[in-house]
C-alpha atoms as a PDB file:
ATOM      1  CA  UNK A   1     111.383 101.800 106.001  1.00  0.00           C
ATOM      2  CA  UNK A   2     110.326 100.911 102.274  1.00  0.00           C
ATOM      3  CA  UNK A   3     106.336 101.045 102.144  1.00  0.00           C
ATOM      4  CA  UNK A   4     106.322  99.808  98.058  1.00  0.00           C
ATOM      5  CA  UNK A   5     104.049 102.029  96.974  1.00  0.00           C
ATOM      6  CA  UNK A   6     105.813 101.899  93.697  1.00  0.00           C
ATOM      7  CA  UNK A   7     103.738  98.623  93.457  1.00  0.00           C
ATOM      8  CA  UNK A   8     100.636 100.161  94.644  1.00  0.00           C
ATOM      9  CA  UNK A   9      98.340 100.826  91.507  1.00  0.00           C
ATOM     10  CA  UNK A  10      96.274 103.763  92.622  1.00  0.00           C
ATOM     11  CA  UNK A  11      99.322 105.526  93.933  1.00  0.00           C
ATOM     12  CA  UNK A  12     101.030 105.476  90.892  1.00  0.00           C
ATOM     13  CA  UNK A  13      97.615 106.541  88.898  1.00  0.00           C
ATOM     14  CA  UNK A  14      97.716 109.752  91.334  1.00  0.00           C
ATOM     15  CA  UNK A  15     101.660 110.576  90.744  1.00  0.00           C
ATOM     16  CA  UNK A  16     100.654 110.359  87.068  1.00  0.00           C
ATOM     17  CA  UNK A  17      97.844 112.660  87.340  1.00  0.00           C
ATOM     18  CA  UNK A  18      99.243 115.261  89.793  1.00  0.00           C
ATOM     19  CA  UNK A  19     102.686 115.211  87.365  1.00  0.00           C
ATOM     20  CA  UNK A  20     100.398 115.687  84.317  1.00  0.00           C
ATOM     21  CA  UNK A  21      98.704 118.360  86.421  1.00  0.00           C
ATOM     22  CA  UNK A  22     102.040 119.805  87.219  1.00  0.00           C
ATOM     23  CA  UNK A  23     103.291 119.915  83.448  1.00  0.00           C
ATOM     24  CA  UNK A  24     100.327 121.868  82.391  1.00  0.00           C
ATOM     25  CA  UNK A  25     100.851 124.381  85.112  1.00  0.00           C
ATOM     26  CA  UNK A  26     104.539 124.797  84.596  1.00  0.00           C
ATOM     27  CA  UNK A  27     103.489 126.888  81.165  1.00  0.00           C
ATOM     28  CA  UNK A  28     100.942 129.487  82.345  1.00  0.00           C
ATOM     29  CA  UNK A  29     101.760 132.977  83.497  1.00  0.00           C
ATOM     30  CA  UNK A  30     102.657 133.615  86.959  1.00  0.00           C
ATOM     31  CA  UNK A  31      99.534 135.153  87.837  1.00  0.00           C
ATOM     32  CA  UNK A  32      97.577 132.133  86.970  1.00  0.00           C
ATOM     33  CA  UNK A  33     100.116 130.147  88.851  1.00  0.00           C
ATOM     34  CA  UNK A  34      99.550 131.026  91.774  1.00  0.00           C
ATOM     35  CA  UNK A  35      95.619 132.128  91.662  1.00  0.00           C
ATOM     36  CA  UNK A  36      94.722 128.735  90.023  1.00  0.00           C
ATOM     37  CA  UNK A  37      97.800 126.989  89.492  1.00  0.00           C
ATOM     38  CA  UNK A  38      98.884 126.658  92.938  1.00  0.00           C
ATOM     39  CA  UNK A  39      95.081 125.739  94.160  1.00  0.00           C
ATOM     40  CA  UNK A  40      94.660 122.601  91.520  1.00  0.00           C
ATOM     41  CA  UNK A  41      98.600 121.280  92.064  1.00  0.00           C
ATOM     42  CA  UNK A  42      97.630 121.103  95.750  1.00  0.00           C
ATOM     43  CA  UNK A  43      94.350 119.252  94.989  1.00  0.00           C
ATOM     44  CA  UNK A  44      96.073 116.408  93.225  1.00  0.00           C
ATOM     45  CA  UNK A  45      99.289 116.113  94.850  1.00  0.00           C
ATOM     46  CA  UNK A  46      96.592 115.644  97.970  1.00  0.00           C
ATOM     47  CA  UNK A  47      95.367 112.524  96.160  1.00  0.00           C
ATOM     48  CA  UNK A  48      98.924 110.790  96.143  1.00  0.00           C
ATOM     49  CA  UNK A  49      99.431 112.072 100.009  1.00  0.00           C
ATOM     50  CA  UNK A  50      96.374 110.602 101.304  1.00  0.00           C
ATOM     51  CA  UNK A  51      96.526 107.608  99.708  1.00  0.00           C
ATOM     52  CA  UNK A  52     100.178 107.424 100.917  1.00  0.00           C
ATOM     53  CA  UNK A  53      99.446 108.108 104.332  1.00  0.00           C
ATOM     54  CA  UNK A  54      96.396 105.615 104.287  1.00  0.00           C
ATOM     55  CA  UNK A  55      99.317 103.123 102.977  1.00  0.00           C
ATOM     56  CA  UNK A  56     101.281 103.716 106.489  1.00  0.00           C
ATOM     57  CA  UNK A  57      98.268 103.047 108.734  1.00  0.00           C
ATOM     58  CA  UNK A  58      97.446 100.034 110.521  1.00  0.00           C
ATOM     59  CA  UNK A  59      94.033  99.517 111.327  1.00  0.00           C
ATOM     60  CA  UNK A  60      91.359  99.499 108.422  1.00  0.00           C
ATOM     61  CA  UNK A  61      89.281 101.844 109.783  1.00  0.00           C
ATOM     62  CA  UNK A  62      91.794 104.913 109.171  1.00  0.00           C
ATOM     63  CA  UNK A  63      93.478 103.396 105.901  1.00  0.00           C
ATOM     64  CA  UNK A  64      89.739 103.536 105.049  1.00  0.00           C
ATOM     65  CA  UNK A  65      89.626 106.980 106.287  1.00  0.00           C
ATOM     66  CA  UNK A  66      92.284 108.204 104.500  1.00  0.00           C
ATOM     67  CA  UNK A  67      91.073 107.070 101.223  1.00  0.00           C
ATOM     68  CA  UNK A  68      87.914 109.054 101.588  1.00  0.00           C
ATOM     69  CA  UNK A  69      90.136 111.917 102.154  1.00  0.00           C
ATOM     70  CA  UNK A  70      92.043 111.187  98.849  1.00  0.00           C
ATOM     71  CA  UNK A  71      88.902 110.709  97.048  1.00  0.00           C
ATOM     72  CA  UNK A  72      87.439 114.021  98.448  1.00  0.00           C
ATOM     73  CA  UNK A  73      91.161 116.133  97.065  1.00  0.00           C
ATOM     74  CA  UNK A  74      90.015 114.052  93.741  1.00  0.00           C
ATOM     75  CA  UNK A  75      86.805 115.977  93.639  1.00  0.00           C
ATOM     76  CA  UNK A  76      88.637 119.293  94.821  1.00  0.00           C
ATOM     77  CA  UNK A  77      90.760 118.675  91.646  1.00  0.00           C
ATOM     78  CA  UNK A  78      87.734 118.261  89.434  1.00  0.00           C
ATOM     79  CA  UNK A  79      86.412 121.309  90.439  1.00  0.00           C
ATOM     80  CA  UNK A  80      90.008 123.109  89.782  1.00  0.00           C
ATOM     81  CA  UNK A  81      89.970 121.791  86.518  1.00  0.00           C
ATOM     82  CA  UNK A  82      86.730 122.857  85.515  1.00  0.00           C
ATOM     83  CA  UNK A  83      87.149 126.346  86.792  1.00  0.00           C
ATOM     84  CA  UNK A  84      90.680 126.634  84.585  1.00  0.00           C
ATOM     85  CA  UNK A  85      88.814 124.777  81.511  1.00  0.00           C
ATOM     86  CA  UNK A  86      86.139 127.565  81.995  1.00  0.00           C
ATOM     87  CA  UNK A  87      88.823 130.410  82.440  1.00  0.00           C
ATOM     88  CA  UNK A  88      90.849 129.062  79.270  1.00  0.00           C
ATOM     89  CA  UNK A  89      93.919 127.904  81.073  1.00  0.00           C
ATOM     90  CA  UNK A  90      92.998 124.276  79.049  1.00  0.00           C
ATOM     91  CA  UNK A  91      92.310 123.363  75.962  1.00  0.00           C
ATOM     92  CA  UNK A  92      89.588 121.130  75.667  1.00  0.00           C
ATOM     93  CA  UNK A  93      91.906 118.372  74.678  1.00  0.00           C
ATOM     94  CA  UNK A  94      94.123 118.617  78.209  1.00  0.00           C
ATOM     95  CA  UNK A  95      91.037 119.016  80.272  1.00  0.00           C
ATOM     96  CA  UNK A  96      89.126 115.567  78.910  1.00  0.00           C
ATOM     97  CA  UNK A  97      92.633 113.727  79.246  1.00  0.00           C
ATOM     98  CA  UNK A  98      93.002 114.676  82.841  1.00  0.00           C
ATOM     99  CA  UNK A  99      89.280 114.345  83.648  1.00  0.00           C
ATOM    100  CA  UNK A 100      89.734 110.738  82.281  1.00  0.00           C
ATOM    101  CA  UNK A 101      92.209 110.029  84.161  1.00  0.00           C
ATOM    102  CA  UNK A 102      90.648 111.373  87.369  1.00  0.00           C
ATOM    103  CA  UNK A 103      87.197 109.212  86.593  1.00  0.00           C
ATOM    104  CA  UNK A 104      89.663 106.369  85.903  1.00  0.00           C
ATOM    105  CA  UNK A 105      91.435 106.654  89.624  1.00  0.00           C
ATOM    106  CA  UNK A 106      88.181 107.680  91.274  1.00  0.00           C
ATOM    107  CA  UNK A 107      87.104 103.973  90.347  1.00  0.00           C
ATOM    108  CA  UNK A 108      90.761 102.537  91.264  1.00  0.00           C
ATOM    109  CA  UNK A 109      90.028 104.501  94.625  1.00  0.00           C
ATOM    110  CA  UNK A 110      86.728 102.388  95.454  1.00  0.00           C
ATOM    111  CA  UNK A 111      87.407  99.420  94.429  1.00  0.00           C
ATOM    112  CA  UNK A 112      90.395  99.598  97.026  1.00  0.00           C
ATOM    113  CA  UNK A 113      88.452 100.806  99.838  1.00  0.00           C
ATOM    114  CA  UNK A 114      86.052  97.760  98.879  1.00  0.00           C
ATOM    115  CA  UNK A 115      89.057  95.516  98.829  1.00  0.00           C
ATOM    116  CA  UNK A 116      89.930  96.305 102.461  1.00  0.00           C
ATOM    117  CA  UNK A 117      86.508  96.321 103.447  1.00  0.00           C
ATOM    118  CA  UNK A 118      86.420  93.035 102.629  1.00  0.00           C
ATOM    119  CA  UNK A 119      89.609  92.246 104.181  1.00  0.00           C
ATOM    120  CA  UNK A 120      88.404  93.660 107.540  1.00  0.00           C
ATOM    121  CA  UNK A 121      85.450  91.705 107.477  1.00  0.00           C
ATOM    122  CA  UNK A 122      87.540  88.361 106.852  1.00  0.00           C
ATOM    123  CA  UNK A 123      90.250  89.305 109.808  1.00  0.00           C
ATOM    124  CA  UNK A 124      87.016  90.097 112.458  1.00  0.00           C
ATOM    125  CA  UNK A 125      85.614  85.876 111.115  1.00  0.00           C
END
């Protein structure tokens, strides 16, 4: 069953970010790996997998749901990437790009969940 995600715009912000999250990761020790690494590639792969699984839900209520979850594992990966920006696992330069593009899908995020707000409200008329 093809879902075309591929042509969903906010799931292919979040494979961006958790791949750029990924490739930053990939070049640290293994210690950091899996202290830090492994706790802020989890965060942002979770944006991509909630917003997936909201994509394979029915009812607007849980696709709604779902995005709330993938906007909380956004926050989650703020926080990651502050505490590895603090701990000097980023440069300054690699931390603003990925912060960007986190504030940039955080907005992508709600504007969807407004979009099938307003779709609900149309199907109840």
């Amino acid at each position: 069953m093809s879902m075309n995600l591929d042509r969903l715009p906010i799931f292919v912000a979040a494979e961006k970010v958790c791949d750029d999250v990924w490739q930053e990761v990939a070049n640290w020790s293994r210690y950091d790996r899996e202290v830090m690494g492994s706790q802020l590639i989890r965060a942002a792969d979770s944006i991509g997998a909630n917003i997936t699984e909201s994509h394979g839900r029915f009812h607007f209520a849980e696709k709604i749901n779902f995005l709330y979850y993938s906007r909380g594992s956004l926050t989650e990966t703020i926080f990651w990437l502050r505490r590895c920006q603090q701990r000097a696992l980023l440069k300054a330069d690699q931390a603003t790009h990925l912060h960007q593009s986190l504030d940039q899908l955080a907005k992508e995020i709600n504007a969807y969940i407004n979009y099938l707000r307003t779709q609900q409200r149309n199907t109840k008329r």
